[in-house]
Protein backbone atom coordinates (compact mmCIF):
# COMPACT_ATOMS: atom_id res chain seq x y z
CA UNK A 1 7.32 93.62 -14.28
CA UNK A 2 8.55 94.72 -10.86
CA UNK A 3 5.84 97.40 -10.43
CA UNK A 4 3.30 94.72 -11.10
CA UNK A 5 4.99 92.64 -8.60
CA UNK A 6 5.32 95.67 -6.63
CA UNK A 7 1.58 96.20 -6.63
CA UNK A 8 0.89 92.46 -5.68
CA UNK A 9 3.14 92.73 -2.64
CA UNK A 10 1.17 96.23 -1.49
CA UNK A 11 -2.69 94.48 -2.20
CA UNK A 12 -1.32 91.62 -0.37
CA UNK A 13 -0.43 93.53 2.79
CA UNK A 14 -3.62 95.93 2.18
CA UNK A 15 -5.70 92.75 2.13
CA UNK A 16 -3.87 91.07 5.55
CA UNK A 17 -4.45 94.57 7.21
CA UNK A 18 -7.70 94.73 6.22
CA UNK A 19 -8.49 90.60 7.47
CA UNK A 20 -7.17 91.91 10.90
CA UNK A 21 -8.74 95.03 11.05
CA UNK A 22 -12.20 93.06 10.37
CA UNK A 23 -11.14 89.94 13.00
CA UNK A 24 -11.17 92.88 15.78
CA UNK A 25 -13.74 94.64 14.51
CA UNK A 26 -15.80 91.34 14.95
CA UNK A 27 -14.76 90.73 18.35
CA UNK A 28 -15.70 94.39 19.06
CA UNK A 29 -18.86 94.57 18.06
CA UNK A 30 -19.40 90.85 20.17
CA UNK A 31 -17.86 92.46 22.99
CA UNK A 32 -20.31 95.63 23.00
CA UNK A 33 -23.59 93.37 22.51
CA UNK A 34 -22.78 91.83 26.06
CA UNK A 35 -25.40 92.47 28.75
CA UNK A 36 -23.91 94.57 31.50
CA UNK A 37 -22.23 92.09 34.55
CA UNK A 38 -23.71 94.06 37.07
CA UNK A 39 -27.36 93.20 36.01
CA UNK A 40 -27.60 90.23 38.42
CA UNK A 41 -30.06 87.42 36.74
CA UNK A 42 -32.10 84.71 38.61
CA UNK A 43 -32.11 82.01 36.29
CA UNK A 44 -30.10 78.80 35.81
CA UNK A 45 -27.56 80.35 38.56
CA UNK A 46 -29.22 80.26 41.79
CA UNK A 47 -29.22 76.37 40.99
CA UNK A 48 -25.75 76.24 40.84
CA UNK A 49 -25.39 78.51 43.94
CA UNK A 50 -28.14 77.25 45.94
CA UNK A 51 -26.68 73.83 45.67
CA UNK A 52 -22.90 74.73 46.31
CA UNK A 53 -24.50 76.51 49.54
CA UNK A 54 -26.79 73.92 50.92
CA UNK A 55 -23.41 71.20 50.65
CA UNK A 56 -21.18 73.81 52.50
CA UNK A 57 -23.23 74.19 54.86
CA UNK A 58 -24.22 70.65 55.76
CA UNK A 59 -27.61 70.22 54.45
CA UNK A 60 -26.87 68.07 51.24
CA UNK A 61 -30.38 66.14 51.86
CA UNK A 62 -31.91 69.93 50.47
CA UNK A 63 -30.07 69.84 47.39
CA UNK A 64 -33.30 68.64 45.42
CA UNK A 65 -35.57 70.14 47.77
CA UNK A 66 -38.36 72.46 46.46
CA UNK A 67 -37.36 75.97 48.96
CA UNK A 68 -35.13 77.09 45.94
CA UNK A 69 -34.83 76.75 42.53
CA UNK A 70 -33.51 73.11 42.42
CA UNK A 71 -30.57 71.51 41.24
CA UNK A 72 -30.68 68.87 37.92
CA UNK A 73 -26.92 67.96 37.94
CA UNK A 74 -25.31 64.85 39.82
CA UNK A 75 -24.94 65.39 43.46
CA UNK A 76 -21.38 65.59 42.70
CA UNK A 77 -21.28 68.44 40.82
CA UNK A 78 -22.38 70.41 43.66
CA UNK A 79 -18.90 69.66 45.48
CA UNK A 80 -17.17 71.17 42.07
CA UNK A 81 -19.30 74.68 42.89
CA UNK A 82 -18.77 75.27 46.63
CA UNK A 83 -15.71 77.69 45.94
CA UNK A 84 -18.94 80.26 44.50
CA UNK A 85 -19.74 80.34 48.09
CA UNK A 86 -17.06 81.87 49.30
CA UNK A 87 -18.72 85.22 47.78
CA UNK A 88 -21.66 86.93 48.20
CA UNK A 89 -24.37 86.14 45.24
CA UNK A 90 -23.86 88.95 43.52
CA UNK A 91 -20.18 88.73 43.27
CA UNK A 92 -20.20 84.61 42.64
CA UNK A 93 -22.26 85.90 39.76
CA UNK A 94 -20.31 88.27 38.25
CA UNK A 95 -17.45 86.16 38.72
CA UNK A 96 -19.21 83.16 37.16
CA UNK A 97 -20.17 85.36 34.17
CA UNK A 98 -16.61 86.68 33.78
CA UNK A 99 -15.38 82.92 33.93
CA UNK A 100 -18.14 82.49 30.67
CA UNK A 101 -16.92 84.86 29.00
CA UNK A 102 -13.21 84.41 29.28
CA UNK A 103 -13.75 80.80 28.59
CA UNK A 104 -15.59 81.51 24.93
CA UNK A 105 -12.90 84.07 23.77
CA UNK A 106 -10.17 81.29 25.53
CA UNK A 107 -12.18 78.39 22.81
CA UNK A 108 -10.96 80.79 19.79
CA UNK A 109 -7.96 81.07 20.78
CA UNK A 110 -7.22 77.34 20.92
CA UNK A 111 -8.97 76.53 17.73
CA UNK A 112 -6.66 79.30 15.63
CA UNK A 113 -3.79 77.37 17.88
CA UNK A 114 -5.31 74.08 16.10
CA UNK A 115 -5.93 76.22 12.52
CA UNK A 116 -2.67 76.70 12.76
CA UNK A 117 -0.91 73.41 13.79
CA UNK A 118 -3.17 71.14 11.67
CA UNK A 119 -4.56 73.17 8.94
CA UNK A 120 -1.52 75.58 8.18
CA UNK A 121 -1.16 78.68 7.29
CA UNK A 122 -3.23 80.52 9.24
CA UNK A 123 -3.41 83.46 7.44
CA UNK A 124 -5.37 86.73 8.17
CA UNK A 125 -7.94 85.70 5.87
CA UNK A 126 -8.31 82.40 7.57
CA UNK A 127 -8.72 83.73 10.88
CA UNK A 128 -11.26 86.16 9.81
CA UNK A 129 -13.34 83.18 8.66
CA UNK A 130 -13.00 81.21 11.29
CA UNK A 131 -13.64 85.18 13.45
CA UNK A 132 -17.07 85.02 11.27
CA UNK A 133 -18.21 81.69 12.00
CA UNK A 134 -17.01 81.45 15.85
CA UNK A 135 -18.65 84.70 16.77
CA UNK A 136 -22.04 83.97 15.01
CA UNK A 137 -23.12 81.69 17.60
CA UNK A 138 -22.79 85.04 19.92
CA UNK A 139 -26.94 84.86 20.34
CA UNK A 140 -25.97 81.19 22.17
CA UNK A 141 -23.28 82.58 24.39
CA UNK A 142 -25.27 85.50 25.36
CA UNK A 143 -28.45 83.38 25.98
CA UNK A 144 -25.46 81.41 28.72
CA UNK A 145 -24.44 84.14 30.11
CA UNK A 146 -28.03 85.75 30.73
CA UNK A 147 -28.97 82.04 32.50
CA UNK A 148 -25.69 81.38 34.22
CA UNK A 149 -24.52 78.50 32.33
CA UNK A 150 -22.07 76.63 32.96
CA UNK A 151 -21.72 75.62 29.08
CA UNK A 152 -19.36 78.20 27.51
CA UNK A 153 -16.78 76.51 30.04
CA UNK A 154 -17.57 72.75 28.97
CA UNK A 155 -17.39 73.76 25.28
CA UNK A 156 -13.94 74.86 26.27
CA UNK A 157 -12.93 71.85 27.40
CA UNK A 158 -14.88 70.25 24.19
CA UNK A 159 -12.13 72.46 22.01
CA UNK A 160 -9.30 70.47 24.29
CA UNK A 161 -10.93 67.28 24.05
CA UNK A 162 -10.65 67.23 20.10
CA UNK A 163 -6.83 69.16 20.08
CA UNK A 164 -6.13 66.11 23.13
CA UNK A 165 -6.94 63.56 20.38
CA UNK A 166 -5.27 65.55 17.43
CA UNK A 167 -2.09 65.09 19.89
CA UNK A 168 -2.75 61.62 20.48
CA UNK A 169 -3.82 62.00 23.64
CA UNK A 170 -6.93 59.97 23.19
CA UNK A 171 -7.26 58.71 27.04
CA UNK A 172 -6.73 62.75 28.16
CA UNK A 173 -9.99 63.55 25.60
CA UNK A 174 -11.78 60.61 27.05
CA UNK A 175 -11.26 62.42 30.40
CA UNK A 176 -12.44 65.50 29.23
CA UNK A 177 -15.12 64.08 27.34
CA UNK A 178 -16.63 62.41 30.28
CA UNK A 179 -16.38 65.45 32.74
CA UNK A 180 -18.25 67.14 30.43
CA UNK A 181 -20.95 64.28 30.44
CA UNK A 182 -20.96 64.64 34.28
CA UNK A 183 -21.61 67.99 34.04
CA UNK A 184 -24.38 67.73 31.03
CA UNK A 185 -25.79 64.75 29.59
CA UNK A 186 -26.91 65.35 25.89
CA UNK A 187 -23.27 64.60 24.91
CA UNK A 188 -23.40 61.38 26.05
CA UNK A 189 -24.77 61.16 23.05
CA UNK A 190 -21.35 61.54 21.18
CA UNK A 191 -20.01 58.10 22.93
CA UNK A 192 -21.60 55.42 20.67
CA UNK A 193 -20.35 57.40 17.84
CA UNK A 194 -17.15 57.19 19.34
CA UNK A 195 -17.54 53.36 19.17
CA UNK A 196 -18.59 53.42 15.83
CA UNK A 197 -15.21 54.75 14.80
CA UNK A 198 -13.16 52.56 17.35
CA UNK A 199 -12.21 55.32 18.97
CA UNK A 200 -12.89 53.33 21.96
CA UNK A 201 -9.62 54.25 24.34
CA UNK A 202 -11.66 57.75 24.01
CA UNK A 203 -15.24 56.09 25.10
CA UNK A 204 -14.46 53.50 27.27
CA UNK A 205 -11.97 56.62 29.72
CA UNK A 206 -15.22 58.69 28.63
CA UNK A 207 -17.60 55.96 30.10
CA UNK A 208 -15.40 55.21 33.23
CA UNK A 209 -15.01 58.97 33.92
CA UNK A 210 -19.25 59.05 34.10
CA UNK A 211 -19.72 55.79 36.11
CA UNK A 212 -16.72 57.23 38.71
CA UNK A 213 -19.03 60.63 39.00
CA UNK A 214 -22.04 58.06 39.76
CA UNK A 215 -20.35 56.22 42.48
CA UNK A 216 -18.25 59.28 43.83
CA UNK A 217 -21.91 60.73 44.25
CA UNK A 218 -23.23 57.45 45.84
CA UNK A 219 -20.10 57.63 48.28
CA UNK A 220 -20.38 60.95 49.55
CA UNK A 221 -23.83 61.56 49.52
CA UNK A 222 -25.70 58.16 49.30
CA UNK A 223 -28.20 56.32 48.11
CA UNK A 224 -31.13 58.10 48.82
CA UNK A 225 -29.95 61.15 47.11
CA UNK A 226 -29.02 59.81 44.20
CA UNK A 227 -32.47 58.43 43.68
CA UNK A 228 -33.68 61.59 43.97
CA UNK A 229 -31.98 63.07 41.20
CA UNK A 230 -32.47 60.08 39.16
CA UNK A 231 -36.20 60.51 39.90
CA UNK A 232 -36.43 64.07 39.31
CA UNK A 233 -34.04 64.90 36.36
CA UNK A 234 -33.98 61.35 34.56
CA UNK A 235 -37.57 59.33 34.87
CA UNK A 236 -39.74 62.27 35.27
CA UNK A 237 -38.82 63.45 32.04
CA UNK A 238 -39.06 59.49 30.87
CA UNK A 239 -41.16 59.31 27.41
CA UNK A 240 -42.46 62.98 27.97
CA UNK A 241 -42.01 65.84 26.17
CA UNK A 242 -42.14 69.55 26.36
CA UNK A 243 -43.29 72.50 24.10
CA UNK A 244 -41.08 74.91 25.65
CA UNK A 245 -39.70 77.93 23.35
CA UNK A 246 -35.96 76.98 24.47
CA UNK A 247 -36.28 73.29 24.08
CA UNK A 248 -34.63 72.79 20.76
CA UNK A 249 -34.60 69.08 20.19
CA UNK A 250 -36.85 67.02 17.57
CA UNK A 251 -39.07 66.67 20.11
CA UNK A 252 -39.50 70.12 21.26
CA UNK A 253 -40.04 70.89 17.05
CA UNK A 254 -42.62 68.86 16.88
CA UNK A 255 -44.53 69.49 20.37
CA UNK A 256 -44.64 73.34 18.97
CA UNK A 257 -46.60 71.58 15.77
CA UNK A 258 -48.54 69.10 17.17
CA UNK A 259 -49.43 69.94 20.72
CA UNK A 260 -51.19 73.12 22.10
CA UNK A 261 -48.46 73.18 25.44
CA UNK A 262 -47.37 76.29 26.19
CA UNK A 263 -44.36 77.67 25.33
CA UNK A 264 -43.05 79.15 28.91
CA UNK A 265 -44.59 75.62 30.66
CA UNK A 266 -41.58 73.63 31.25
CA UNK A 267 -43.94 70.22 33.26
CA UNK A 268 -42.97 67.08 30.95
CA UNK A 269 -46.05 65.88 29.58
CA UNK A 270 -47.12 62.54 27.92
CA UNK A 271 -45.67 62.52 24.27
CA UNK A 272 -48.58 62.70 21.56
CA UNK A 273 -48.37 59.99 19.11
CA UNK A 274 -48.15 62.57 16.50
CA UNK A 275 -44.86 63.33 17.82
CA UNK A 276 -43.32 60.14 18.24
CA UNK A 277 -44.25 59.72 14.71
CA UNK A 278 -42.79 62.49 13.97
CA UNK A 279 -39.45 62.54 15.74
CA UNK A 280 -39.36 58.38 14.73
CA UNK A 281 -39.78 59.26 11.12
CA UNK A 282 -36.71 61.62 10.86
CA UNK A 283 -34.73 59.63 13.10
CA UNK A 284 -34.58 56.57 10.89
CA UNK A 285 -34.76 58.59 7.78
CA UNK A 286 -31.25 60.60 8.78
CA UNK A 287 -29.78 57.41 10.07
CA UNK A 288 -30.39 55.26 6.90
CA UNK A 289 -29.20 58.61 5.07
CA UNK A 290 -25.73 58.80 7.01
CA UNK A 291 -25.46 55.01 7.46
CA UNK A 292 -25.59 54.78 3.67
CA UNK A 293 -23.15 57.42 3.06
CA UNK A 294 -20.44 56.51 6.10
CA UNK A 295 -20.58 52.17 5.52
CA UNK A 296 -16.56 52.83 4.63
CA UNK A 297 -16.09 54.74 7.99
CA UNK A 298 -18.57 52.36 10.29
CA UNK A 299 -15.72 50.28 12.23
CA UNK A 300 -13.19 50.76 10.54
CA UNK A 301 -10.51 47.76 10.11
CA UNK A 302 -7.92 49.63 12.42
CA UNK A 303 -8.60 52.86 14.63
CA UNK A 304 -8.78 56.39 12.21
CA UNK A 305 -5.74 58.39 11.79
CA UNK A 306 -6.61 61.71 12.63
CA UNK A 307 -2.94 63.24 10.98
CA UNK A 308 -3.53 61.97 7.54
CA UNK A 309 -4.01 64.77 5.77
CA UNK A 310 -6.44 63.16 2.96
CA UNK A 311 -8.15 60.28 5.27
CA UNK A 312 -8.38 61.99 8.68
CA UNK A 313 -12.39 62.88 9.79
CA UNK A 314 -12.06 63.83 12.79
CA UNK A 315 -13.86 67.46 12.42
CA UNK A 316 -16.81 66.05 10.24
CA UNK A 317 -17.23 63.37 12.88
CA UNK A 318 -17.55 65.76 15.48
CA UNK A 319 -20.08 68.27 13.69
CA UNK A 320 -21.94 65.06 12.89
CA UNK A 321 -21.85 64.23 16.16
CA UNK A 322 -23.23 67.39 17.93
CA UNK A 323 -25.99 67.64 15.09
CA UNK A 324 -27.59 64.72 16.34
CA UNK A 325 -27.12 65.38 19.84
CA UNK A 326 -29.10 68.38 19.41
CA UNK A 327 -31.48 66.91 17.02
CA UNK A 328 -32.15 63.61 19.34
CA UNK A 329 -31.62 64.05 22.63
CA UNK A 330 -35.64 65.04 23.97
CA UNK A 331 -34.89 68.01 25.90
CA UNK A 332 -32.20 70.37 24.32
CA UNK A 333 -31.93 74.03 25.78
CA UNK A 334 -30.73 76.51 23.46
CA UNK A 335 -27.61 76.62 24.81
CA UNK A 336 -26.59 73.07 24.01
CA UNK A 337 -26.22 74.74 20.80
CA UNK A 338 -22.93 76.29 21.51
CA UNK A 339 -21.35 72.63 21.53
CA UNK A 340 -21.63 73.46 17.60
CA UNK A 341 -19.62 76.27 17.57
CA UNK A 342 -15.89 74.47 17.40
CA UNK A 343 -16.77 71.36 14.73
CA UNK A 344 -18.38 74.05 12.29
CA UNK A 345 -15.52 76.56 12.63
CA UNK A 346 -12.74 73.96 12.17
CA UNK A 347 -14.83 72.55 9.24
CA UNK A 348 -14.01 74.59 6.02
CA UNK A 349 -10.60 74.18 6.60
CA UNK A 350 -10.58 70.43 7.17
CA UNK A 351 -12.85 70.71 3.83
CA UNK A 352 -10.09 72.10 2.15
CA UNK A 353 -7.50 70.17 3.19
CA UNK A 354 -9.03 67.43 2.28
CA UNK A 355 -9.58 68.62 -1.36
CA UNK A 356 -13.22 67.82 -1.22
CA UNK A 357 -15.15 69.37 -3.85
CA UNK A 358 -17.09 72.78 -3.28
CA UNK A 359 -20.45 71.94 -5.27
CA UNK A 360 -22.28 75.64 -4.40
CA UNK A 361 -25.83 73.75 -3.71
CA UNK A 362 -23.69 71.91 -1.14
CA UNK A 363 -22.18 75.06 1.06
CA UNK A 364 -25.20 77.16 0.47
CA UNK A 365 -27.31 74.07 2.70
CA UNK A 366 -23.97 74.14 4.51
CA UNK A 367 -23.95 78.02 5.27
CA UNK A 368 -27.59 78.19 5.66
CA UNK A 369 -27.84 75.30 8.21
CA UNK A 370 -25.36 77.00 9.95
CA UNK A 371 -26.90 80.09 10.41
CA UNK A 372 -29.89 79.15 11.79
CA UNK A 373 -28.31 76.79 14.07
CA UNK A 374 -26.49 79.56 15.90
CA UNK A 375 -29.68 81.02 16.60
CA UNK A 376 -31.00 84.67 17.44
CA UNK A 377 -31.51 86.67 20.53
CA UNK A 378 -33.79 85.24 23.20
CA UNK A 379 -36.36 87.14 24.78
CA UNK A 380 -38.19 86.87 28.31
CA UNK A 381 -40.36 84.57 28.87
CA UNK A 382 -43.20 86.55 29.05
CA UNK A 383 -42.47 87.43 25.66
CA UNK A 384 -42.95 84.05 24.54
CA UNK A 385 -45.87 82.98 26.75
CA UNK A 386 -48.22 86.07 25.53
CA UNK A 387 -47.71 84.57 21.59
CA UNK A 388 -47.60 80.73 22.17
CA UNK A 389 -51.33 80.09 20.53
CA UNK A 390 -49.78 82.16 17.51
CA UNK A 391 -48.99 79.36 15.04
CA UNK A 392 -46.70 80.82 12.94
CA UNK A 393 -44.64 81.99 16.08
CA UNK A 394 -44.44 78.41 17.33
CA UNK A 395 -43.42 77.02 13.72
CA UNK A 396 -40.45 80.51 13.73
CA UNK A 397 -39.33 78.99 16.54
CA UNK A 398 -38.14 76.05 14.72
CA UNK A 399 -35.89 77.53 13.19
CA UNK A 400 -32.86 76.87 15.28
CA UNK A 401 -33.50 72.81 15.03
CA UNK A 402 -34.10 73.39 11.39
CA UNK A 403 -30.76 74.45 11.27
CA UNK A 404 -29.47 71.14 12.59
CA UNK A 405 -31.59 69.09 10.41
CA UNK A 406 -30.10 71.23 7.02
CA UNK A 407 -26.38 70.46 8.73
CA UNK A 408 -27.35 66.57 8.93
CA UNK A 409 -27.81 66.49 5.08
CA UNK A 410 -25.39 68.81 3.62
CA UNK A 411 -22.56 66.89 5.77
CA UNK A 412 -24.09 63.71 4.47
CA UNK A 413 -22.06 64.69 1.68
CA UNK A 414 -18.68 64.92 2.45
CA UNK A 415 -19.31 61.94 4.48
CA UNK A 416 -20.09 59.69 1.82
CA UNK A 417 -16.85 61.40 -0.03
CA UNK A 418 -14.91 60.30 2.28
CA UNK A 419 -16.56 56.89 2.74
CA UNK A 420 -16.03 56.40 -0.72
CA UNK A 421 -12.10 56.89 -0.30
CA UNK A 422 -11.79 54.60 2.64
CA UNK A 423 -13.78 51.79 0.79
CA UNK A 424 -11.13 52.62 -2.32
CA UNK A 425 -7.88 52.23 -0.11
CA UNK A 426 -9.33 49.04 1.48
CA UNK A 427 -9.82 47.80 -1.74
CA UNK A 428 -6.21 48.56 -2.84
CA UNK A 429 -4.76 46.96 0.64
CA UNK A 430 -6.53 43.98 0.01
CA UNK A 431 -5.06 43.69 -3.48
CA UNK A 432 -1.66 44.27 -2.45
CA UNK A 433 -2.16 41.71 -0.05
């Protein structure tokens, strides 16, 4: 009896060695697939400089001017950037790159700091899966850090949005929440959901947050500038559509189907019917799909409890959330996708806590969406340009949205689970009553 006891303690601490040993060697092999930070890239970056620059220097009216590659965030956002311009380009962008990096690795942490406090124990084992499913979206982060991105860091502050709200803190996540949709607007599409839920302390700070980033921008650099970006990054791009091998959207899906655009032309163009048609058809197929499964969950007779640990949905709302962000919003770069990263790693354990069942046809659509939402390396754009009238390239590089679509379903699941449960204890609160 004690050796076999004996022999359970040793495998025990063999098997929490070996969980570490594979965590690091994870994290490892991530950190030896990043591109060298002295390899200075021209892409999404001179943007961010160019912009910062032309403000600190007193020439705001150039900030959507065509001598540079031009800016496509709020005029506000520029004023956020002019500290880059205290360096010389090459350093701002090693610096900047650093910052992207530091921030992904600083998102882990914080969601093992949430494993832990919400979804105890964290074990070795645990960590290792969350490790696994964290670091697959490496292709995304290094697709950032190759542009310049400023997403890593607003997926950061995505991970303390949803620990703000686990706190209680739901007007700091509001905050958060609506920097980030100053800085990027596809998560705007997150807000109605938030109203769905009556989470609305969250969207209406969210909301206010956005509108004060307007009028700040109106204030300081006026009218005529705002129109500008509003005409440039906003009604330009107005019921058009683009082909383009890093737009990963419904709409990009089916422009790579149903339109001969090429796949390194990024000009908006009228959107074919075949694709409205398209994009239409799925839209109000999923949304009769997860309307069906969450009417327990759509306003709800009081605000959600996030620290029930049976009722809370939180996480799934979240993963459902940035699922159809990527899916609906027209224009979605590939890095949008890294938004995904935190909801899906936090998800198995809010599965299991939750004691929902684990049908295997269920988690492999789960597992499968997953992977192909985090994507694979990205290539030049040369590289896509000399194969975009190669159809079965243009349908592979689908895959990455497919992935979202196979995420909607399989979490249309555990949604209607957990409908189902809310719909029960309504039913026994209004029979108490």
């Amino acid at each position: 009896m004690s050796t076999t006891l004996e022999s359970r303690v040793h495998y025990r601490r063999a098997l929490r060695i070996f969980c570490l040993l594979a965590l690091a060697g994870l994290w490892v092999h991530f950190a030896r697939s990043l591109p060298a930070t002295y390899v200075v890239q021209l892409n999404d970056f001179p943007a961010y400089y160019s912009g910062a620059m032309m403000v600190a220097q007193g020439e705001p009216e150039r900030l959507y001017g065509t001598d540079f590659k031009w800016f496509t965030n709020l005029p506000v956002v520029s004023l956020l950037l002019t500290p880059l311009t205290l360096l010389e380009y090459p350093d701002a962008w090693r610096l900047f790159w650093w910052l992207q990096v530091a921030s992904y690795a600083a998102t882990f942490a914080l969601l093992l700091f949430g494993i832990r406090r919400y979804f105890a124990p964290l074990t070795p084992a645990r960590a290792l899966l969350a490790g696994a499913i964290f670091l697959a979206f490496a292709p995304v982060l290094r697709r950032c850090l190759a542009l310049g991105q400023t997403t890593p860091m607003m997926v950061l502050l995505f991970a303390f949005a949803w620990l703000a709200l686990r706190e209680k803190r739901p007007r700091l996540s509001g905050g958060l929440l609506g920097f980030i949709c100053v800085v990027k607007i596809p998560p705007m599409l997150l807000l109605p959901l938030l109203v769905l839920r009556r989470r609305l302390k969250v969207a209406a700070v969210a909301i206010a947050v956005v509108a004060a980033g307007v009028a700040l921008s109106w204030l300081v650099f006026g009218s005529e500038l705002l129109g500008q970006y509003a005409d440039r990054v906003i009604w330009d791009n107005f019921g058009r559509s683009q082909a383009a091998f890093n737009n990963r959207s419904l709409d990009g899906f089916f422009m790579r189907i149903f339109s001969d655009k090429g796949l390194a032309d990024w000009v908006p163009v009228p959107r074919p019917p075949l694709v409205s048609a398209g994009v239409l058809g799925i839209a109000a197929a999923l949304c009769a799909l997860l309307l069906r499964c969450a009417r327990g969950l759509v306003w709800p007779a009081s605000p959600p409890r996030d620290d029930d640990p049976h009722a809370g949905n939180l996480e799934l709302e979240l993963a459902l959330g940035v699922v159809l962000m990527v899916l609906f919003f027209p224009v979605v770069w590939i890095h949008y996708y890294l938004f995904l990263a935190v909801p899906l790693t936090l998800l198995p354990f809010w599965w299991e806590q939750r004691g929902l069942p684990r049908t295997p046809g269920i988690i492999v659509l789960l597992v499968a969406g997953a992977w192909l939402a985090a994507g694979f390396e990205s290539h030049s754009n040369a590289y896509y340009a000399a194969r975009e009238h190669e159809f079965g390239f243009r349908l592979a590089l689908n895959a990455q949205t497919l992935g979202a679509l196979l995420l909607a379903v399989g979490l249309s699941f555990p949604l209607s689970e957990m409908s189902r449960r809310a719909l029960e204890a309504r039913g026994r609160g209004a029979a108490a009553d």
